[in-house]
Every structure is written in C-alpha cells, then in structure tokens.
Protein backbone atom coordinates (compact mmCIF):
# COMPACT_ATOMS: atom_id res chain seq x y z
CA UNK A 1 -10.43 5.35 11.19
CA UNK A 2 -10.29 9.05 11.02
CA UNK A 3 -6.71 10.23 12.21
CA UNK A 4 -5.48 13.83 13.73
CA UNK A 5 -8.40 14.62 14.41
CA UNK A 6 -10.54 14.21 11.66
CA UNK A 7 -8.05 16.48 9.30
CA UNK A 8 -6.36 13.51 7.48
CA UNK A 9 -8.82 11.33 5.33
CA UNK A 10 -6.42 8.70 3.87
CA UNK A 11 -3.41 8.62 1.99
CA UNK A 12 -3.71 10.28 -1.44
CA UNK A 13 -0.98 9.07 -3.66
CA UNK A 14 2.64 7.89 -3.82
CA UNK A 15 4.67 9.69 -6.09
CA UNK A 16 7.59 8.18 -8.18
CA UNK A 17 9.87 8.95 -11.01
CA UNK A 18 10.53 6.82 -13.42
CA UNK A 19 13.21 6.82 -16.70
CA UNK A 20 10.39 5.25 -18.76
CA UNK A 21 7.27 5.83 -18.09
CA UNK A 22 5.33 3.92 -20.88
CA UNK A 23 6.82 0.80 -19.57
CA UNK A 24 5.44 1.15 -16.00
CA UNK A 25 2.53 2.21 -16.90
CA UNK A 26 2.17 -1.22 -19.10
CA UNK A 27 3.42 -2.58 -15.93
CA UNK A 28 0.53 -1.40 -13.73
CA UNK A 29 -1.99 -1.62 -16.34
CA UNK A 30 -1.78 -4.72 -18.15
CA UNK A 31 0.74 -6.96 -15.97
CA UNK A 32 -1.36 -5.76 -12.39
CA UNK A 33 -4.52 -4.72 -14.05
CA UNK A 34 -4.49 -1.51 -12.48
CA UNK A 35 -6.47 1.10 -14.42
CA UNK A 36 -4.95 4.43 -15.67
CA UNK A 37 -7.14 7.28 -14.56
CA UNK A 38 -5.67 10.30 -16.43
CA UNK A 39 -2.50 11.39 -17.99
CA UNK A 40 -0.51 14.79 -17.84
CA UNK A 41 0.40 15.96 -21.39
CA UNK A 42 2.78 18.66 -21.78
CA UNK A 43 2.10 21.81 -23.79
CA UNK A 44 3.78 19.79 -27.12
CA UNK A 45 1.24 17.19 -26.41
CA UNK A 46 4.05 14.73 -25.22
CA UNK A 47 2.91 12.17 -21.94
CA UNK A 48 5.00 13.39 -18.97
CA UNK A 49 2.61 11.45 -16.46
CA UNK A 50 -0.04 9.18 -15.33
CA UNK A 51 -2.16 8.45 -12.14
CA UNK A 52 -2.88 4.67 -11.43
CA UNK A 53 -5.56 3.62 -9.58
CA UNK A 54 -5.64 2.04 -6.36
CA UNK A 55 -9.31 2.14 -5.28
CA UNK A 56 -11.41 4.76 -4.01
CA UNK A 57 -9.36 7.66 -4.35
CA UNK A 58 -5.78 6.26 -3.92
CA UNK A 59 -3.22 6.26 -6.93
CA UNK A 60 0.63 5.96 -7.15
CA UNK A 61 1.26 8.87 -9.62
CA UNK A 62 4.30 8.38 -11.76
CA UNK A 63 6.47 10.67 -13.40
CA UNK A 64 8.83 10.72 -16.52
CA UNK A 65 12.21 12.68 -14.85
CA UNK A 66 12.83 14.54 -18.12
CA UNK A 67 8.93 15.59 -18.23
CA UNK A 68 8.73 16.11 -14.64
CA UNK A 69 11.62 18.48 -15.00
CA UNK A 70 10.33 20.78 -17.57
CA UNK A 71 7.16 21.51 -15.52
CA UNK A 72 8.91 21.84 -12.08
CA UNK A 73 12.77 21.80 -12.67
CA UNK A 74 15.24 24.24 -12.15
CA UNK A 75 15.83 25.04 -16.19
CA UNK A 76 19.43 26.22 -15.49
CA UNK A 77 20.54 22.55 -14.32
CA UNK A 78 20.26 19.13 -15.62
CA UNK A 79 17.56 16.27 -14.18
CA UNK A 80 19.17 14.50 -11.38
CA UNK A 81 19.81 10.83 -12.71
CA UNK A 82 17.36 7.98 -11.26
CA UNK A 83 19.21 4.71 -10.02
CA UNK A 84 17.28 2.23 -8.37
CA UNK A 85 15.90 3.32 -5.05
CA UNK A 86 15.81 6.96 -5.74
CA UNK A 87 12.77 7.09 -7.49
CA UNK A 88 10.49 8.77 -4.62
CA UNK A 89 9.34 12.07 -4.83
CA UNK A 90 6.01 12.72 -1.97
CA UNK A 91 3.39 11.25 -1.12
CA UNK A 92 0.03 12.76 -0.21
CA UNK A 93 -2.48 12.95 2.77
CA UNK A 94 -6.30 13.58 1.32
CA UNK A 95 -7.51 15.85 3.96
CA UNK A 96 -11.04 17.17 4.39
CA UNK A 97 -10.49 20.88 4.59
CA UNK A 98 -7.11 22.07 3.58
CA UNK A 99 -7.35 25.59 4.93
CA UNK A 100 -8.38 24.34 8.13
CA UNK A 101 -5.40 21.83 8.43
CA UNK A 102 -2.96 24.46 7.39
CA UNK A 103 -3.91 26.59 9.83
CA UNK A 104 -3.55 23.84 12.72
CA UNK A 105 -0.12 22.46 11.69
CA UNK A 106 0.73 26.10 11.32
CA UNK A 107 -0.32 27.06 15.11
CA UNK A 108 1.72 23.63 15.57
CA UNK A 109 4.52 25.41 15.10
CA UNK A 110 5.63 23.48 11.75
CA UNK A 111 6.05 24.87 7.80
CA UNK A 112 3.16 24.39 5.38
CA UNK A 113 3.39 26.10 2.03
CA UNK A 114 0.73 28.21 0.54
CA UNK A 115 -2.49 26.59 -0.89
CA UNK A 116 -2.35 26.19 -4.71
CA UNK A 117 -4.85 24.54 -7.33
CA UNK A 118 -2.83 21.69 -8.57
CA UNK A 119 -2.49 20.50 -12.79
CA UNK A 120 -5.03 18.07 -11.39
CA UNK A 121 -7.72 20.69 -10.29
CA UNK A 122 -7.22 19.83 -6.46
CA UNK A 123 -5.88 22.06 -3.54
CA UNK A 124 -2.49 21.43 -2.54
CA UNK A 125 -0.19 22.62 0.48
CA UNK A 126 3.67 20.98 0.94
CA UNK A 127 5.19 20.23 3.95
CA UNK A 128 8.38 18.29 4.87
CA UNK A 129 9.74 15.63 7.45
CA UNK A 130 11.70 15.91 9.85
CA UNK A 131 14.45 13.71 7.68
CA UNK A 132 13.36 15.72 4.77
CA UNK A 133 10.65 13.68 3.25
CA UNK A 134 8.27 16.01 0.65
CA UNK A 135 4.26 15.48 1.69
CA UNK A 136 1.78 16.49 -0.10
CA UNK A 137 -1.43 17.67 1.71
CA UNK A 138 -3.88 17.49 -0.72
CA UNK A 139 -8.06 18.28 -0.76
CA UNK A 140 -9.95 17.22 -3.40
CA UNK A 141 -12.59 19.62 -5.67
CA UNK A 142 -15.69 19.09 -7.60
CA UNK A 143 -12.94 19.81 -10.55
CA UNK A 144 -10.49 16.98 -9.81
CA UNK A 145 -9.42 14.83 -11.96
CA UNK A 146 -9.06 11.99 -9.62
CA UNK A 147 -12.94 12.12 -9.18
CA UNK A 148 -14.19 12.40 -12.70
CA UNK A 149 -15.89 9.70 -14.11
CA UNK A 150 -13.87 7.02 -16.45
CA UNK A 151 -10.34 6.11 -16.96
CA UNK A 152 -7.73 7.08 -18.85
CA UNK A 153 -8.61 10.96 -18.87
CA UNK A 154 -5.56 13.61 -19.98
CA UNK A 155 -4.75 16.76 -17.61
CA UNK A 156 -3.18 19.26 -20.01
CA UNK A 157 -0.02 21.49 -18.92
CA UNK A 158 1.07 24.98 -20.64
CA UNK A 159 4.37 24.25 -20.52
C-alpha cells in the first residue's frame, strides 16, 4: 500500500539510545539473528552506532548516548541519563522524493526542516508531532549506506 499519496514508501527506521551499545547489538545479532548492516565510527575510530536490519530497507538504528552526544549534543551540557522507557529518539518515513514531500507538508501548513545529506549518505528533513514526537523523513541515494551491498559496513564521522 502506498500511503499520502504516494509520498511515504514505508517506515525507515526506529531510532533508540542505548547505555551499551555492544550488548544490544549482540542482542540483535546473535540472540535474534538480525544482521548488522553498518556502523558509525567516530573521528577517534570509537563505535558510536549501528543499523540492524529488518528486511528490505527497514532497520532499528541504535545509538550509544555518550557517542550520540558528541556528534549531535549540546557540548555545554551533560547527556540526559537513559532509564528504561526513555530510550526513543525518531523514527523515519522512506519517502520517494523528499523535495517534493517537503514542499506538500509545507503548503500543509506544518514545519519541515531543511534537506540535509545524512552520515549515512541519504537525504533527510525533520519534522515533529503534534505531542512532540521527532520524525525523520528520509529518501534514500545511490550513496546510502543502507543500500550498499553486504553487512557490517562502517560510516565514518569527523567528529
């Protein structure tokens, strides 16, 4: 089924934070056998992520808080802690044309963000719920790292 009209493919991902990320991605790997598609390493070379793969070109993206911090944090103030239950961050809605669906929900009277080219090499523009919940629009490119071949890829960060 091909929702509002035609603009939104599928969800993308799920995105949650975790306090140790080498332990769910064990989880999801070995215990689920769920295979890890790519990684994001930080400029020291230190694991701050990893996409898991759902099928086709769904994941559930997870995040180490610390790591996720240093690439997208406020530097002047500490992570927030992560309890159980606080651990979602966005999730995302593949769409087919991002410009295109921008420029509808714009005209729809609500706030979309700019377009950006994501760590991942896909378009991204970010939108909340009413109640505040982060989504992620998200088109995929010929460069994205969801669609290259293999598992277990890295996606490199300069910071």
């Amino acid at each position: 089924m091909v929702c509002a009209v035609g603009m939104i493919l599928r969800l993308a991902h799920l995105c949650l934070h975790t306090n140790d990320l080498p332990r769910i991605i064990a989880f999801y790997r070995d215990d689920l056998g769920l295979p890890v598609k790519f990684r994001f390493s930080a400029a020291d070379g230190s694991i701050f992520g990893a996409y898991i793969t759902l099928g086709d070109t769904t994941f559930v993206e997870f995040f180490d808080r610390h790591g996720a911090h240093l690439q997208w944090g406020d530097p002047t103030k500490p992570p927030a802690p992560i309890v159980a239950g606080n651990r979602y961050d966005h999730f995302a809605l593949e769409v087919s044309d991002l410009a295109a669906t921008r420029a509808t929900l714009l005209a729809r009277g609500l706030e979309v963000g700019d377009i950006r080219s994501g760590l991942d090499h896909s378009l991204q523009a970010w939108l909340s719920d009413p109640d505040g919940n982060r989504i992620e629009l998200m088109q995929y490119t010929p460069q994205s790292s969801q669609l290259a071949p293999g598992t277990d890829g890295l996606v490199h960060s300069n910071r």
